[in-house]
PDB file of N, CA and C in Angstrom:
ATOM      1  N   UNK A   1      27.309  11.126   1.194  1.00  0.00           N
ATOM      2  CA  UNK A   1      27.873   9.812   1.485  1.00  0.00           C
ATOM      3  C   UNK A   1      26.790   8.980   2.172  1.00  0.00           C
ATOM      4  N   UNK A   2      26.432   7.775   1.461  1.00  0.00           N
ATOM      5  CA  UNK A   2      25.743   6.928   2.709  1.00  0.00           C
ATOM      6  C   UNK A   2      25.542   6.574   3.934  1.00  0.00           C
ATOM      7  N   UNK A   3      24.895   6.055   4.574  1.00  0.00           N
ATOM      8  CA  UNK A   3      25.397   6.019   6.520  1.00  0.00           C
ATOM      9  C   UNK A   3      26.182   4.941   5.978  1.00  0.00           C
ATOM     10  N   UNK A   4      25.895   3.912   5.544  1.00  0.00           N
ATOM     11  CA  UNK A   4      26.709   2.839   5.573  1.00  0.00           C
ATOM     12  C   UNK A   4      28.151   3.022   5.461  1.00  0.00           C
ATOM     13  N   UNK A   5      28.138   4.010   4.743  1.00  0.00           N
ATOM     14  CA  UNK A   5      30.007   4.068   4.321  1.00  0.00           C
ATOM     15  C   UNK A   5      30.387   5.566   4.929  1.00  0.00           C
ATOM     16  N   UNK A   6      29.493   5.895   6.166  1.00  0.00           N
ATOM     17  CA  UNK A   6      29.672   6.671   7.104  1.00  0.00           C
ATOM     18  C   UNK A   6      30.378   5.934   8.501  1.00  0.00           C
ATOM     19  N   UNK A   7      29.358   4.718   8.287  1.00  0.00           N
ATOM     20  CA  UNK A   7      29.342   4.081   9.655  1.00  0.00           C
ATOM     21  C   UNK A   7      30.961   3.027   9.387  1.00  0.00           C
ATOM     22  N   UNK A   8      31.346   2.468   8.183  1.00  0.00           N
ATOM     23  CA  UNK A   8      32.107   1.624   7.824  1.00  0.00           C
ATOM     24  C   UNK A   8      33.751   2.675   8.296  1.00  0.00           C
ATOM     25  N   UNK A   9      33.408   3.738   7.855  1.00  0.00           N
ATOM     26  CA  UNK A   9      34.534   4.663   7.965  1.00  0.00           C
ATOM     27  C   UNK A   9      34.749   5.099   9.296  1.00  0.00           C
ATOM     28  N   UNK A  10      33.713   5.150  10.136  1.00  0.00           N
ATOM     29  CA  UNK A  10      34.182   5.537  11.639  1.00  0.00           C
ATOM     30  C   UNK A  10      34.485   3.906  12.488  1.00  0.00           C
ATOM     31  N   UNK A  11      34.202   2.632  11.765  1.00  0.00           N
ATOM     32  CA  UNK A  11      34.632   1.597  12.569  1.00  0.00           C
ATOM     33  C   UNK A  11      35.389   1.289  12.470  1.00  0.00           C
ATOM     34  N   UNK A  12      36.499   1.919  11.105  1.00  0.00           N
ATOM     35  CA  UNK A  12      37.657   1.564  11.106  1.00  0.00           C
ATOM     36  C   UNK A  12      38.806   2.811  12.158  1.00  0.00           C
ATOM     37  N   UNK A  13      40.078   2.188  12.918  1.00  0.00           N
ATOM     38  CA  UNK A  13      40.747   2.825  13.341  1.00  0.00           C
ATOM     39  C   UNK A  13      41.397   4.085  12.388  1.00  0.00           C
ATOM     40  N   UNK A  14      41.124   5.020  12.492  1.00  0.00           N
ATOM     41  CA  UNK A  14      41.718   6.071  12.037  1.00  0.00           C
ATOM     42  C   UNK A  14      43.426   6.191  11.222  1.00  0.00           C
ATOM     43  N   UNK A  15      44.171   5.560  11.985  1.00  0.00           N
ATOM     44  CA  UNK A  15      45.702   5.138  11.575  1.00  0.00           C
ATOM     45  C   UNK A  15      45.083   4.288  10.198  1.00  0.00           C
ATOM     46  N   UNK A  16      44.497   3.091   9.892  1.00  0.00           N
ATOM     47  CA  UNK A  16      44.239   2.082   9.508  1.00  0.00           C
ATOM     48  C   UNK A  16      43.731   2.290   8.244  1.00  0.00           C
ATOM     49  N   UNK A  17      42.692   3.506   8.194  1.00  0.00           N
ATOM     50  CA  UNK A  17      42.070   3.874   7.356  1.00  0.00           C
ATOM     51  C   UNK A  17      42.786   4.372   5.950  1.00  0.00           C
ATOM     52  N   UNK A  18      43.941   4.728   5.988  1.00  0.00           N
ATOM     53  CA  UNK A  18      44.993   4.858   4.636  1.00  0.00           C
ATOM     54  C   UNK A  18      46.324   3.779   4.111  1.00  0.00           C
ATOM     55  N   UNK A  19      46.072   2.772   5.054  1.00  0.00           N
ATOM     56  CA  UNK A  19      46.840   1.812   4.860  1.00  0.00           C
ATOM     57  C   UNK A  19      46.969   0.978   3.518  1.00  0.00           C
ATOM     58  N   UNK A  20      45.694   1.017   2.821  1.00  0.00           N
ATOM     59  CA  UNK A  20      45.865   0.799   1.262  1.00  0.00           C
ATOM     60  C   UNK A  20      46.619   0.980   0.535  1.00  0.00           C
ATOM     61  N   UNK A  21      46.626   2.801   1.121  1.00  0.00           N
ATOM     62  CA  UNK A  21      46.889   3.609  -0.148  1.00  0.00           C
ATOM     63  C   UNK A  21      48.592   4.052   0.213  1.00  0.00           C
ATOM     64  N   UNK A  22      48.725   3.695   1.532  1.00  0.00           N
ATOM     65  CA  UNK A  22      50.332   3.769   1.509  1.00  0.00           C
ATOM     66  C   UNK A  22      51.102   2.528   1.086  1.00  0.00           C
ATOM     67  N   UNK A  23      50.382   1.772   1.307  1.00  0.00           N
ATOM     68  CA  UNK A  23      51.228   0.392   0.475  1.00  0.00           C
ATOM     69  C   UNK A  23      51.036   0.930  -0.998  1.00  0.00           C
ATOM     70  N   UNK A  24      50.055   0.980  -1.523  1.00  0.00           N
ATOM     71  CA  UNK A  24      50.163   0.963  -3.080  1.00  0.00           C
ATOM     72  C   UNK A  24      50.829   2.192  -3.446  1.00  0.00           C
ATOM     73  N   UNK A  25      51.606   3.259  -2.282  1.00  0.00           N
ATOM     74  CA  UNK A  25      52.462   4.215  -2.638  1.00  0.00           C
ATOM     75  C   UNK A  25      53.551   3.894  -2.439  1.00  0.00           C
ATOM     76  N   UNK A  26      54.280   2.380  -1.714  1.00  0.00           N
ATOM     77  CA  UNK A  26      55.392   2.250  -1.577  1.00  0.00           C
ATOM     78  C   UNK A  26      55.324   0.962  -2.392  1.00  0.00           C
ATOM     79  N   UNK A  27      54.752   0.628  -3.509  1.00  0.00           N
ATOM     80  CA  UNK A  27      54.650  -0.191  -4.360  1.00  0.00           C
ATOM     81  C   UNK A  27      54.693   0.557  -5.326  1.00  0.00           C
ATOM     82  N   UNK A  28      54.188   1.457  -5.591  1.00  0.00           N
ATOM     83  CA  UNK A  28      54.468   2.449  -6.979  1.00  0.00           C
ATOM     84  C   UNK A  28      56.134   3.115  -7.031  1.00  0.00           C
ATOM     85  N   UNK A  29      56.505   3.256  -5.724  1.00  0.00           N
ATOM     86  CA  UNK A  29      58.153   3.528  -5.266  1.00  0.00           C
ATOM     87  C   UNK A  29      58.884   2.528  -4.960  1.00  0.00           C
ATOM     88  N   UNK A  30      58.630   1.093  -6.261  1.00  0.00           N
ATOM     89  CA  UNK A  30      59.104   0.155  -6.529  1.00  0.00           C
ATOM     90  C   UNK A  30      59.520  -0.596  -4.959  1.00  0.00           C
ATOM     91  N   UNK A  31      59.337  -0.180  -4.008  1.00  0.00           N
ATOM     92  CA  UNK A  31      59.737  -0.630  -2.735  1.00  0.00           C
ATOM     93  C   UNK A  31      59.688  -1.992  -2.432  1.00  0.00           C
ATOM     94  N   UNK A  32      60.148  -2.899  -2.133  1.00  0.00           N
ATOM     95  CA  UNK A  32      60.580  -4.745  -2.051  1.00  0.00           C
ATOM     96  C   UNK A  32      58.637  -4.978  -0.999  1.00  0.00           C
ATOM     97  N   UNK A  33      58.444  -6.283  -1.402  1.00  0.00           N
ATOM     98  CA  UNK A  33      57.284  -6.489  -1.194  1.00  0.00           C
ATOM     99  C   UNK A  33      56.901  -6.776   0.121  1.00  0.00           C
ATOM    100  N   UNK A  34      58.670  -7.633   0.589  1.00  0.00           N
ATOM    101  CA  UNK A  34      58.709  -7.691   2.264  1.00  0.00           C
ATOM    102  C   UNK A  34      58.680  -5.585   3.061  1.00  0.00           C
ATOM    103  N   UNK A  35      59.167  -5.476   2.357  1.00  0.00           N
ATOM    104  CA  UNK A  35      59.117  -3.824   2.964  1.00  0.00           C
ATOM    105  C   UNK A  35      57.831  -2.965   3.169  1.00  0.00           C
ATOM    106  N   UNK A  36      57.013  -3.247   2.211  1.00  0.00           N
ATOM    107  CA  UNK A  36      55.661  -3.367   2.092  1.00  0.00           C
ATOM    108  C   UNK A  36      54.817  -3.925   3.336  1.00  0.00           C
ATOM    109  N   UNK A  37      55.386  -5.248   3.011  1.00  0.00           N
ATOM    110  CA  UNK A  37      54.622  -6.385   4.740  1.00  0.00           C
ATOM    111  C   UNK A  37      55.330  -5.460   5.788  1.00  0.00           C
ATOM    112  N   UNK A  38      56.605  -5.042   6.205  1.00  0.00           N
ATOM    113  CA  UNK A  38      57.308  -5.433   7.377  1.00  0.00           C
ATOM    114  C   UNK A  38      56.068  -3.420   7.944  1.00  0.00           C
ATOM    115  N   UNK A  39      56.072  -2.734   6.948  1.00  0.00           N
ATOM    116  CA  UNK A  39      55.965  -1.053   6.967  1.00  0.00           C
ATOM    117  C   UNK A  39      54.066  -1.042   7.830  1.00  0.00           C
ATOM    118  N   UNK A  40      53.439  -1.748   7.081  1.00  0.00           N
ATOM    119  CA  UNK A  40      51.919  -2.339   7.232  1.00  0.00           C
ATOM    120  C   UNK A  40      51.853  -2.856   8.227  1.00  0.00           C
ATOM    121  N   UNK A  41      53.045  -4.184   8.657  1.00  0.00           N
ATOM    122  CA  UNK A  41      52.439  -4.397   9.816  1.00  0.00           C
ATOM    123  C   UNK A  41      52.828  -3.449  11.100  1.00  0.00           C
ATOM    124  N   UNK A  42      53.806  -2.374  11.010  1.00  0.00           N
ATOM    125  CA  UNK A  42      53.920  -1.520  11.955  1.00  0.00           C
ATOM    126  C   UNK A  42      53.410  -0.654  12.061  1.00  0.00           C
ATOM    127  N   UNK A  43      52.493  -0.132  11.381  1.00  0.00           N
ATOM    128  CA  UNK A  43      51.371   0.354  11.126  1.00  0.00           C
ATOM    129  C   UNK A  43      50.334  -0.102  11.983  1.00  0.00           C
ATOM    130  N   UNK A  44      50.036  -1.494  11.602  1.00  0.00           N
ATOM    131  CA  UNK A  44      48.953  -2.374  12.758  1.00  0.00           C
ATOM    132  C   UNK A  44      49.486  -2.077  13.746  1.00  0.00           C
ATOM    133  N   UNK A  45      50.872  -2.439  14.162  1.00  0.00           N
ATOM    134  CA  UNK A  45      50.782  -2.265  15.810  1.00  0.00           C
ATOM    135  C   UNK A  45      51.029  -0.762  16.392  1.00  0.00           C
ATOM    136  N   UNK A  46      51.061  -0.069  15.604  1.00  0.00           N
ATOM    137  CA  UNK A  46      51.015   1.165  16.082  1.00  0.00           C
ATOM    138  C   UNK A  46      49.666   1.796  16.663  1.00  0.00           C
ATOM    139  N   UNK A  47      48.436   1.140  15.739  1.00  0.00           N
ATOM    140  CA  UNK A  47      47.222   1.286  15.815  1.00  0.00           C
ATOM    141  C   UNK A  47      46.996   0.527  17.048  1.00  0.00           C
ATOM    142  N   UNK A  48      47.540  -0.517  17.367  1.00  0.00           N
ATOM    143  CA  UNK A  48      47.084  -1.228  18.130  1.00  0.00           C
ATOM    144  C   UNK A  48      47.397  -0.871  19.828  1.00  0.00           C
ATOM    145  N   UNK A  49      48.573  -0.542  19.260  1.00  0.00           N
ATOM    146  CA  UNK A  49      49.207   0.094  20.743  1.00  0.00           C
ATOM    147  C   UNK A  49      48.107   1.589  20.905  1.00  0.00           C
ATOM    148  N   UNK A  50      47.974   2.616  20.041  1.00  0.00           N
ATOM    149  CA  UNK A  50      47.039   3.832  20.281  1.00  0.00           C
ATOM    150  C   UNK A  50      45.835   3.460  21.040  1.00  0.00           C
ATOM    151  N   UNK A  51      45.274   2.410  20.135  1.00  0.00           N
ATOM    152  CA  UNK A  51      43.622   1.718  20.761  1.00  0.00           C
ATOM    153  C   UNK A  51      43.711   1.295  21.825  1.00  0.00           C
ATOM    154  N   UNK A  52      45.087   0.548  22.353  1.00  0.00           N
ATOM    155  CA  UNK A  52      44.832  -0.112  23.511  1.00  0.00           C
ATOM    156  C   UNK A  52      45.392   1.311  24.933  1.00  0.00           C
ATOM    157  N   UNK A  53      45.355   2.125  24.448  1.00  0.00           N
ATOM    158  CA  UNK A  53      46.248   2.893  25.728  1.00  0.00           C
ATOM    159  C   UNK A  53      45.492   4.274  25.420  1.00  0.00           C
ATOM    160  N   UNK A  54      44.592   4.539  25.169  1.00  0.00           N
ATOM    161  CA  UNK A  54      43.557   5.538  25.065  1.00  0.00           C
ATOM    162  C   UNK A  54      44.073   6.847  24.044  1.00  0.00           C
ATOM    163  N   UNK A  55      44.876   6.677  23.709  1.00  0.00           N
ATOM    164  CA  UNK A  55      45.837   7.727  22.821  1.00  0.00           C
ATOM    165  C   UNK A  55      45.234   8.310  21.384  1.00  0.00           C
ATOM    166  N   UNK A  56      45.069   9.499  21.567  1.00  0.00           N
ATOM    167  CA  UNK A  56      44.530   9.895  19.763  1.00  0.00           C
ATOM    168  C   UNK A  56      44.442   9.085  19.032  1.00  0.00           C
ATOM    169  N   UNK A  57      43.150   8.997  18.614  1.00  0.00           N
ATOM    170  CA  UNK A  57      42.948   7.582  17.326  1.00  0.00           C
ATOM    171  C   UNK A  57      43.359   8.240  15.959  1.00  0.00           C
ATOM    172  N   UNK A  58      43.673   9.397  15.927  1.00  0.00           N
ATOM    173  CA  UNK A  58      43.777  10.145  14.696  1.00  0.00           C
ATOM    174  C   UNK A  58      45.615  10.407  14.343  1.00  0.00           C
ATOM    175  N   UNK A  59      46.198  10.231  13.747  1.00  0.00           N
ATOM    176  CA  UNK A  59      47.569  10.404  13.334  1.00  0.00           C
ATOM    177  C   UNK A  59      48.072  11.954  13.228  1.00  0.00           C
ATOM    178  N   UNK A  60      47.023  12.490  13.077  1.00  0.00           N
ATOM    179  CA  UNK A  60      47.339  13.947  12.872  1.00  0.00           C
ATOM    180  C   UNK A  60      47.298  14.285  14.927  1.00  0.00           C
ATOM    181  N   UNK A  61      46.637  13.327  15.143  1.00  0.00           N
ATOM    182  CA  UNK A  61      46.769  14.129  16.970  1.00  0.00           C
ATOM    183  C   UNK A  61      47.824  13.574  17.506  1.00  0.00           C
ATOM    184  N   UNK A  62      48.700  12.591  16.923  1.00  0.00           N
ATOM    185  CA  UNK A  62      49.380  11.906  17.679  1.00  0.00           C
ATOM    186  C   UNK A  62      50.547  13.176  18.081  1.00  0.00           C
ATOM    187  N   UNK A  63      51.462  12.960  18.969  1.00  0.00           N
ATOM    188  CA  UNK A  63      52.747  13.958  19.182  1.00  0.00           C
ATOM    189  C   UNK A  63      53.783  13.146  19.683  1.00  0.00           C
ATOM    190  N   UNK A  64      55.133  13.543  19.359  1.00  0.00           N
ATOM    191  CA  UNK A  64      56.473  12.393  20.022  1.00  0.00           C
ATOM    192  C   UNK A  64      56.158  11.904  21.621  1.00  0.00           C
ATOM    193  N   UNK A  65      55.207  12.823  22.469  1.00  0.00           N
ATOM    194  CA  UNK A  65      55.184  12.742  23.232  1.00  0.00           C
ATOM    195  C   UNK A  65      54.297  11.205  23.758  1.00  0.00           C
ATOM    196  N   UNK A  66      53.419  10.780  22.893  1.00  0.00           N
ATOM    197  CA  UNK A  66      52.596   9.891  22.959  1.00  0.00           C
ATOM    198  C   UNK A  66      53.664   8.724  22.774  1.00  0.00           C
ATOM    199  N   UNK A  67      54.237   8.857  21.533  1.00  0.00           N
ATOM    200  CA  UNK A  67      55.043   7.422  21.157  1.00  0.00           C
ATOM    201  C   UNK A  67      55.634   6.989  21.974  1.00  0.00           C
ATOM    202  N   UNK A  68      56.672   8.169  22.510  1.00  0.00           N
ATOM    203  CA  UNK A  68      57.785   7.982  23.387  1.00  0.00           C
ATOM    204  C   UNK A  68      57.438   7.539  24.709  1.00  0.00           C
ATOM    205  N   UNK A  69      56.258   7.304  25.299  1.00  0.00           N
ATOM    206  CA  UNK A  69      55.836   7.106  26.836  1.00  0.00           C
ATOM    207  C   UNK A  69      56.549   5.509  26.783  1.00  0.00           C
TER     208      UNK A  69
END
Protein backbone atom coordinates (compact mmCIF):
# COMPACT_ATOMS: atom_id res chain seq x y z
CA UNK A 1 0.00 0.00 0.00
CA UNK A 2 1.37 3.49 -0.53
CA UNK A 3 2.22 5.91 2.46
CA UNK A 4 -0.16 8.11 0.97
CA UNK A 5 -3.12 5.85 1.29
CA UNK A 6 -1.43 4.71 4.53
CA UNK A 7 -1.36 8.11 5.84
CA UNK A 8 -5.06 9.02 4.26
CA UNK A 9 -6.37 5.88 6.14
CA UNK A 10 -5.00 6.64 9.60
CA UNK A 11 -6.41 10.45 9.26
CA UNK A 12 -9.54 9.29 8.89
CA UNK A 13 -11.56 8.44 12.26
CA UNK A 14 -11.75 4.82 12.48
CA UNK A 15 -15.84 4.68 13.00
CA UNK A 16 -15.84 6.87 9.69
CA UNK A 17 -13.74 4.84 7.69
CA UNK A 18 -16.74 2.28 6.50
CA UNK A 19 -19.33 4.73 6.27
CA UNK A 20 -19.49 4.38 2.42
CA UNK A 21 -19.89 1.10 2.42
CA UNK A 22 -22.69 0.94 5.02
CA UNK A 23 -24.76 3.36 3.26
CA UNK A 24 -24.36 1.64 -0.05
CA UNK A 25 -25.42 -1.55 2.13
CA UNK A 26 -28.51 0.05 3.34
CA UNK A 27 -29.15 1.26 -0.18
CA UNK A 28 -28.74 -2.11 -1.69
CA UNK A 29 -31.47 -3.12 1.34
CA UNK A 30 -33.64 -0.80 -0.61
CA UNK A 31 -33.66 1.29 2.71
CA UNK A 32 -35.54 5.08 2.22
CA UNK A 33 -32.83 7.64 1.38
CA UNK A 34 -33.78 9.82 4.51
CA UNK A 35 -32.84 6.56 6.54
CA UNK A 36 -29.68 6.49 4.84
CA UNK A 37 -29.06 10.46 5.87
CA UNK A 38 -30.71 10.13 9.38
CA UNK A 39 -28.22 6.32 10.04
CA UNK A 40 -24.80 8.38 8.59
CA UNK A 41 -25.35 11.15 10.37
CA UNK A 42 -25.40 9.15 13.69
CA UNK A 43 -22.65 7.65 12.78
CA UNK A 44 -20.88 11.22 12.58
CA UNK A 45 -21.90 11.98 15.90
CA UNK A 46 -21.02 8.98 17.35
CA UNK A 47 -17.51 9.52 15.97
CA UNK A 48 -17.65 12.73 17.16
CA UNK A 49 -18.67 12.17 20.59
CA UNK A 50 -15.62 9.07 20.74
CA UNK A 51 -12.98 11.84 19.40
CA UNK A 52 -14.08 14.34 21.62
CA UNK A 53 -14.01 12.26 25.03
CA UNK A 54 -10.85 10.16 24.48
CA UNK A 55 -12.79 6.85 23.91
CA UNK A 56 -11.57 3.95 21.50
CA UNK A 57 -11.31 5.35 18.07
CA UNK A 58 -11.87 1.84 16.83
CA UNK A 59 -15.60 0.30 16.89
CA UNK A 60 -14.42 -3.00 17.57
CA UNK A 61 -12.96 -1.41 21.11
CA UNK A 62 -15.91 0.35 21.82
CA UNK A 63 -18.10 -1.56 24.88
CA UNK A 64 -21.85 -0.56 26.28
CA UNK A 65 -19.87 0.67 28.85
CA UNK A 66 -18.38 3.63 26.86
CA UNK A 67 -21.79 4.62 25.20
CA UNK A 68 -23.69 4.47 28.22
CA UNK A 69 -21.41 7.03 30.40
Amino acid sequence: MPAEALTAAHATPPLLVDLESFERSLLAANKADQTVRTYAKAVEGLTSYVLSTGMPRDARDLRREHIEQ
